[in-house]
Protein backbone atom coordinates (compact mmCIF):
# COMPACT_ATOMS: atom_id res chain seq x y z
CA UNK A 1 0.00 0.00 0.00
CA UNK A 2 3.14 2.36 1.23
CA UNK A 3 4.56 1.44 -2.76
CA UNK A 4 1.08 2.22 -4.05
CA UNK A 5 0.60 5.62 -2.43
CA UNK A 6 3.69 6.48 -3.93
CA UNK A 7 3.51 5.79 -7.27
CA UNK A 8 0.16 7.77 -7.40
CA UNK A 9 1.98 10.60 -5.76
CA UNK A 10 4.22 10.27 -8.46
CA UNK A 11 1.36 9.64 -11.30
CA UNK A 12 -0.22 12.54 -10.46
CA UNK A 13 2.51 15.06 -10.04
CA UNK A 14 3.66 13.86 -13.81
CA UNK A 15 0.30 14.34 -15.20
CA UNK A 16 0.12 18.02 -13.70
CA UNK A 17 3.23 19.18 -15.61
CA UNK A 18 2.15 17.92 -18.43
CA UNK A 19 -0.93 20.18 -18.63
CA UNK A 20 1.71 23.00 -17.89
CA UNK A 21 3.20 22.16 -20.96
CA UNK A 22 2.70 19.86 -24.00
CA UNK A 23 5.04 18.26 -26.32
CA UNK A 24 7.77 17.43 -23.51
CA UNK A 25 6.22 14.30 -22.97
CA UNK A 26 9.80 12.40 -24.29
CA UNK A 27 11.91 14.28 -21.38
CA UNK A 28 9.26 13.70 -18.58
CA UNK A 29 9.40 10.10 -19.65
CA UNK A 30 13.24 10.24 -19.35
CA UNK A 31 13.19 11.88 -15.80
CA UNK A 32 10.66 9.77 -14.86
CA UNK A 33 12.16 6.41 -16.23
CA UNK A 34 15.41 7.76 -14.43
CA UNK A 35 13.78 7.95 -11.22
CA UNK A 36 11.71 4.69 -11.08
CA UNK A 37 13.37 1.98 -13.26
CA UNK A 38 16.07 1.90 -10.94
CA UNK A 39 13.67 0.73 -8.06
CA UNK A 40 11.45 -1.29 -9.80
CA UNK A 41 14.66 -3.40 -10.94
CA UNK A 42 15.56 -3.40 -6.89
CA UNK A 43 11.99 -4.62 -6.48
CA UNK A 44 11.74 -7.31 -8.95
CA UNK A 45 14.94 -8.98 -8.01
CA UNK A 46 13.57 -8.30 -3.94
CA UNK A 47 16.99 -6.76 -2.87
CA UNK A 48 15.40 -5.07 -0.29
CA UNK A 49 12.35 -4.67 1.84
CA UNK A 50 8.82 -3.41 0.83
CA UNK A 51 9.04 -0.75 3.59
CA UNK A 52 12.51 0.59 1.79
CA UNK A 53 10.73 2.35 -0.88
CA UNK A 54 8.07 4.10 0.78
CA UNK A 55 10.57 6.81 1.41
CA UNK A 56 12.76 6.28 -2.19
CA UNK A 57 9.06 6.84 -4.35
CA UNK A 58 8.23 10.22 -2.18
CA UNK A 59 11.90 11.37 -3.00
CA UNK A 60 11.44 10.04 -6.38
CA UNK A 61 8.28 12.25 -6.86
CA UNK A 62 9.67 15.68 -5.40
CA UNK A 63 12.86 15.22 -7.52
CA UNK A 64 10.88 14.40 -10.46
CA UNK A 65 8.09 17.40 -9.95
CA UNK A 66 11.86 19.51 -8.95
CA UNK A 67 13.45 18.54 -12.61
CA UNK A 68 10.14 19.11 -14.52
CA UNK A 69 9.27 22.07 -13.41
CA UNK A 70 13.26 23.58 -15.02
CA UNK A 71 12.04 22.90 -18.38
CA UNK A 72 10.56 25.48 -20.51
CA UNK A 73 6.80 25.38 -20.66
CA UNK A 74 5.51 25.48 -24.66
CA UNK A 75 2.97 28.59 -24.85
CA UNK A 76 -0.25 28.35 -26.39
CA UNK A 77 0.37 32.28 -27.21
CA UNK A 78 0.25 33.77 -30.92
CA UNK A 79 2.71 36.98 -30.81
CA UNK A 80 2.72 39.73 -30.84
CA UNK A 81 -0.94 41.16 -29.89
CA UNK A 82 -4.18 40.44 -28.61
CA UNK A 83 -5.67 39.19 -25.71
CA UNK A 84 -5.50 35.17 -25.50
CA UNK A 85 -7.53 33.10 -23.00
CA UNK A 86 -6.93 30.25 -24.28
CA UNK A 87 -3.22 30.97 -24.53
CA UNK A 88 -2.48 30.58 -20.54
CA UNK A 89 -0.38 28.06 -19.14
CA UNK A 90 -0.36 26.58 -15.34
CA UNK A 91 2.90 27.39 -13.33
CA UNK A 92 3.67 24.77 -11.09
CA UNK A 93 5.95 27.07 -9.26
CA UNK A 94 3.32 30.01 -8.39
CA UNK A 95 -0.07 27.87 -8.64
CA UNK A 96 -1.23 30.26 -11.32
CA UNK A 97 -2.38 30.41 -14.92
CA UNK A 98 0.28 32.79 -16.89
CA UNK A 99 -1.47 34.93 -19.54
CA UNK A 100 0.48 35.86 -22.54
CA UNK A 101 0.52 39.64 -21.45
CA UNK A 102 0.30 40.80 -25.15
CA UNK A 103 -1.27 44.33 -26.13
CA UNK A 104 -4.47 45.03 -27.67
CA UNK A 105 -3.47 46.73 -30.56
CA UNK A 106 -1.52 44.58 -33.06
CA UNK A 107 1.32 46.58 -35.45
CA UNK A 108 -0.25 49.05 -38.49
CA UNK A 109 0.42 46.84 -41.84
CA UNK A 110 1.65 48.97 -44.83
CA UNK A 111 -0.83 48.12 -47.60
CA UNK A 112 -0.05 49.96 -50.93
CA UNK A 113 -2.09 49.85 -54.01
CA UNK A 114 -2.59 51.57 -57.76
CA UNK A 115 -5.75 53.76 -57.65
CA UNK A 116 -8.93 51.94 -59.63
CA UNK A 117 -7.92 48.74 -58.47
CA UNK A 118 -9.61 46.53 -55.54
CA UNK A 119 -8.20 46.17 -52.20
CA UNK A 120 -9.19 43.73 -49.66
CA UNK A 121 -8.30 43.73 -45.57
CA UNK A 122 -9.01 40.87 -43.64
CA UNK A 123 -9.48 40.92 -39.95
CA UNK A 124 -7.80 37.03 -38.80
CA UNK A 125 -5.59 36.41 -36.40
CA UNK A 126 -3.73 33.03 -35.62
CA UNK A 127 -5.47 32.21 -31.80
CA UNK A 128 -8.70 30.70 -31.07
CA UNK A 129 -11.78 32.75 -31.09
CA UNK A 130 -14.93 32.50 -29.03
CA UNK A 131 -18.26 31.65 -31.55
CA UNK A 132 -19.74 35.03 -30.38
CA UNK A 133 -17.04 36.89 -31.35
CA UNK A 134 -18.12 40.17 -33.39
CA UNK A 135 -16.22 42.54 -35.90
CA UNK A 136 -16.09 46.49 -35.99
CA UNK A 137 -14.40 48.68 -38.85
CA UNK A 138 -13.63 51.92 -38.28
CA UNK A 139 -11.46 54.21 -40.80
CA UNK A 140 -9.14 57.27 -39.93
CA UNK A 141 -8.94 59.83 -42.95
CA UNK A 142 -6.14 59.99 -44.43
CA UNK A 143 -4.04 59.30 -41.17
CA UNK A 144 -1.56 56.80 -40.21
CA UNK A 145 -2.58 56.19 -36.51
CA UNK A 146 -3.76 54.11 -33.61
CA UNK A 147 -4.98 56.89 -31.81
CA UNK A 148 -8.85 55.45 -31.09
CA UNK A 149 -10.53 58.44 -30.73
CA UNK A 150 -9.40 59.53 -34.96
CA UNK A 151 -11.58 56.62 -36.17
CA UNK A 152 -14.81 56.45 -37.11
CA UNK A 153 -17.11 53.23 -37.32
CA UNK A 154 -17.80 52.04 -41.02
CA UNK A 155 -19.47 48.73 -40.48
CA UNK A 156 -20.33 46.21 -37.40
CA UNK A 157 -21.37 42.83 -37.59
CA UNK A 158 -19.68 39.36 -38.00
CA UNK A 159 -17.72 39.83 -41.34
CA UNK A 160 -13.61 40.01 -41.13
CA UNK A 161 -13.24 40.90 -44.38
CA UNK A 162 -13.43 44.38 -45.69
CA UNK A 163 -12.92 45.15 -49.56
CA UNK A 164 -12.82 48.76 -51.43
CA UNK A 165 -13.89 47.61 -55.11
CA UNK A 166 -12.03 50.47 -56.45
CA UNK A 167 -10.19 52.41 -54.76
CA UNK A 168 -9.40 56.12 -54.88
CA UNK A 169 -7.26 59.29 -53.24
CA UNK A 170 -10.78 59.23 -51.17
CA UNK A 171 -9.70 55.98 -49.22
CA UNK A 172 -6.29 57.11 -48.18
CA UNK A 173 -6.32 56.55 -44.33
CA UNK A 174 -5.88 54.13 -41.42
CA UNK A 175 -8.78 51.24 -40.99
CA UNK A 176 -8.80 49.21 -38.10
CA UNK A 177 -10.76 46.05 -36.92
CA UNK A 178 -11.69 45.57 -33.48
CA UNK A 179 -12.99 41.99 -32.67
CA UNK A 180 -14.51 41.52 -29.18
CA UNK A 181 -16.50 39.24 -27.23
CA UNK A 182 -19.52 39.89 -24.81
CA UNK A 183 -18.54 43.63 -25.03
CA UNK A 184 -15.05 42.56 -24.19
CA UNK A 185 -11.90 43.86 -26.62
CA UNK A 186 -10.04 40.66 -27.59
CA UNK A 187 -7.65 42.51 -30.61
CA UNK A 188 -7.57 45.26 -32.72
CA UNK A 189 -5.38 44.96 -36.10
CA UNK A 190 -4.94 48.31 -37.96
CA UNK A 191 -3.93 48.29 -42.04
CA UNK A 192 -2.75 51.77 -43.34
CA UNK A 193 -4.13 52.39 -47.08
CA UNK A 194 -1.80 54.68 -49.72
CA UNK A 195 -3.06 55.01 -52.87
CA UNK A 196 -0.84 56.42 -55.71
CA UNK A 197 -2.35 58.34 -58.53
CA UNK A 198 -2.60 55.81 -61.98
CA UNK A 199 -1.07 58.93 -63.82
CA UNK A 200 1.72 59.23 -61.72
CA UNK A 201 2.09 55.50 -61.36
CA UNK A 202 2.31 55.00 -65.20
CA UNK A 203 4.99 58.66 -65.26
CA UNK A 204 7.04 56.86 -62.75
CA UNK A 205 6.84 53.31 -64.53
CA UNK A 206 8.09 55.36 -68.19
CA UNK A 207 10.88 56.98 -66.01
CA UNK A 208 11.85 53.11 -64.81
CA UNK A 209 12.05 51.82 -68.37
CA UNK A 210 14.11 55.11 -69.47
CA UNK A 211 16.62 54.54 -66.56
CA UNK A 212 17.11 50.66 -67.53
CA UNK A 213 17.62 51.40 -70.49
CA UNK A 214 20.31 53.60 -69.92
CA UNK A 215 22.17 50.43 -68.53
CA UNK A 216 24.99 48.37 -70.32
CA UNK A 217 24.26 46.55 -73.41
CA UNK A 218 20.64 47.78 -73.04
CA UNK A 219 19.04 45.36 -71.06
CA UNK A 220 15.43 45.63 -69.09
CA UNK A 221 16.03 44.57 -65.35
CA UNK A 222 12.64 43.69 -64.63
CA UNK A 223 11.15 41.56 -61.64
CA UNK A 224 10.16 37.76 -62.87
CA UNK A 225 6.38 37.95 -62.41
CA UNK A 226 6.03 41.30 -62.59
CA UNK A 227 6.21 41.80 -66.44
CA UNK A 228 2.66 41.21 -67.72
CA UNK A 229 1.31 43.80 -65.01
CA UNK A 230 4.22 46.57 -66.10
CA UNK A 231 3.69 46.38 -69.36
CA UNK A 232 0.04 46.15 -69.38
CA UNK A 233 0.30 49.71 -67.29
CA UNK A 234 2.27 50.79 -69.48
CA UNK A 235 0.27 50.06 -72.87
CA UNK A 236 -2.27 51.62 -71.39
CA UNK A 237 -0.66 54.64 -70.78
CA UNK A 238 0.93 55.14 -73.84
CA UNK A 239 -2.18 54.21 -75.46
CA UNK A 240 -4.23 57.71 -73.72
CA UNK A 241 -0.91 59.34 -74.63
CA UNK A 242 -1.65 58.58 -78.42
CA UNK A 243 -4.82 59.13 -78.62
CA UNK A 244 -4.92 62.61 -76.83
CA UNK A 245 -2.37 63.66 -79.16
CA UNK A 246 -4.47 62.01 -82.03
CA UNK A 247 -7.26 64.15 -80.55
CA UNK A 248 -5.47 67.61 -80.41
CA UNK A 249 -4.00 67.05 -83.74
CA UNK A 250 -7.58 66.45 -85.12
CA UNK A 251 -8.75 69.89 -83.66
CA UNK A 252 -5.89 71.70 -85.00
CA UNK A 253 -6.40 70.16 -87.94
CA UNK A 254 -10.11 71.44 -88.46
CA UNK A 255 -9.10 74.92 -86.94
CA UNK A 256 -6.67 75.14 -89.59
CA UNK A 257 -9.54 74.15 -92.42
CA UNK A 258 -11.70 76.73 -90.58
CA UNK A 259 -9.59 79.21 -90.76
CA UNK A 260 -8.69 79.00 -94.42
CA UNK A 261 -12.30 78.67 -95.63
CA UNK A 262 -13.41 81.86 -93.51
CA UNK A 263 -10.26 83.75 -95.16
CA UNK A 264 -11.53 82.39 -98.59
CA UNK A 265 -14.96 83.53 -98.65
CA UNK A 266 -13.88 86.96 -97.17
CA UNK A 267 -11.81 87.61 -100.02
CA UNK A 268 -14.31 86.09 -102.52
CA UNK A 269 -16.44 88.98 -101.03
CA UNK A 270 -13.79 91.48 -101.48
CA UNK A 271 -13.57 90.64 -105.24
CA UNK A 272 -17.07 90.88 -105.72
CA UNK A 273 -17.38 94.43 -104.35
CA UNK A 274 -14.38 95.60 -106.29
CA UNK A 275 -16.43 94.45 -109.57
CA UNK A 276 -19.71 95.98 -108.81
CA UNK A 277 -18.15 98.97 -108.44
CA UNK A 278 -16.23 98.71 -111.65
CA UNK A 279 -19.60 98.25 -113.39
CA UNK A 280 -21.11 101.24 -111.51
CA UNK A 281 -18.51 103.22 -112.39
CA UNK A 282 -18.85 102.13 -116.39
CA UNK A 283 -22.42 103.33 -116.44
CA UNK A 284 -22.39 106.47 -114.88
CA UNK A 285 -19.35 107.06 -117.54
């Protein structure tokens, strides 16, 4: 019974640490195999008395819970934000649960994009969340903050994704998601918008091709992948470029025409006046 009583002592101090901390089960079996096999071999052969080990399991245990307890515990936490329940560990040491003491607001993430082109935000995060939990987006004008009180709330409900179909100088700004639970803030993830002009961004793609091909042996250093896209920007821009200039020529063109026919007529007229009063004069004569 004395042998019994320790080897549930012992059971049951191993089964604690490993709810402290999962996927160390192969070095708790070593400390534990460390600690026991050596007795149970002693027992087996009967080298000594039952009443022996009564006192060898309890010292077993303590310097089994003692060893166990060194190693690092493996966190449930997802850095670096957000407020995770389900994240917290148990400390043999204090007798607590630890939280992973992460802040609320995660860091802004840069998101760039060409103006008249869609742009989606999604509000996930890599930590459990509870089945009530609830979305908020709120958007700060043309600011790059996390200052609370600069937003303002665009939508509420359950959906973490927010898209802009097409977006514009108009959408230039901070947006942030809040996602709580029972009125309770769990994170908040903030994605800063900048939208460049498709003017400029087709000028500065023209200056690009100029510049490479300034380099030796003329050659076009261009990102694999990002080809199709440049040069499809850049059709299109030289594209507008002809056919405003096809355009302005046209209109010259016809002022031109006007011009000329206006200046015909008007001398037509002046000839005509010049005769009638050659024949007046012939008369009168």
């Amino acid at each position: 019974m004395r042998e019994r009583r320790g080897r549930i002592r012992l059971e049951s101090g191993k089964k604690k640490l490993w709810k402290k901390g999962e996927g160390f089960d192969i070095k708790l079996k070593e400390i534990l195999e460390a600690e026991i096999l050596p007795m149970v071999e002693e027992f087996d052969k009967k080298l000594n008395q039952e009443t022996v080990y009564e006192s060898r399991l309890q010292k077993a245990a303590s310097n089994f819970i003692k060893a166990a307890s060194k190693l690092p515990r493996v966190s449930g936490c997802f850095p670096p934000c957000g407020f995770q329940s389900a994240g917290a560990v148990y400390n043999c040491i204090s007798c607590q649960y630890d939280s992973c003491e992460f802040p609320l607001d995660c860091p802004v993430k840069e998101i760039e994009v060409m103006e008249n082109t869609r742009v989606e935000m999604r509000c996930d995060v890599l930590f459990d969340l509870p089945n009530d939990a609830e979305v908020t987006w709120r958007y700060a004008e043309e600011l790059k903050t996390q200052e609370v009180d600069q937003f303002k709330e665009v939508t509420a409900g359950v959906d973490r994704l927010y898209s802009i179909p097409s977006a514009n100088l108009e959408h230039k700004g901070t947006y942030q998601c809040e996602i709580y639970s029972n009125r309770r803030s769990i994170v908040r993830l903030y994605f800063s918008i900048t939208v460049t002009p498709q003017l400029v961004a087709g000028h500065t793609e023209l200056q690009e091709i100029f510049d490479q091909s300034l380099l030796p042996g003329g050659q076009l250093l261009t990102a694999a992948g990002a080809a199709p896209r440049f040069f499809l920007h850049l059709l299109l821009f030289l594209l507008t470029t002809c056919l405003t200039t096809s355009l302005l020529l046209l209109f010259l063109s016809l002022g031109v025409l006007y011009w000329l026919s206006v200046s015909e007529i008007s001398h037509n007229v002046e000839d005509s006046d010049e005769e009638d009063c050659f024949g007046v004069s012939l008369l009168s004569v």
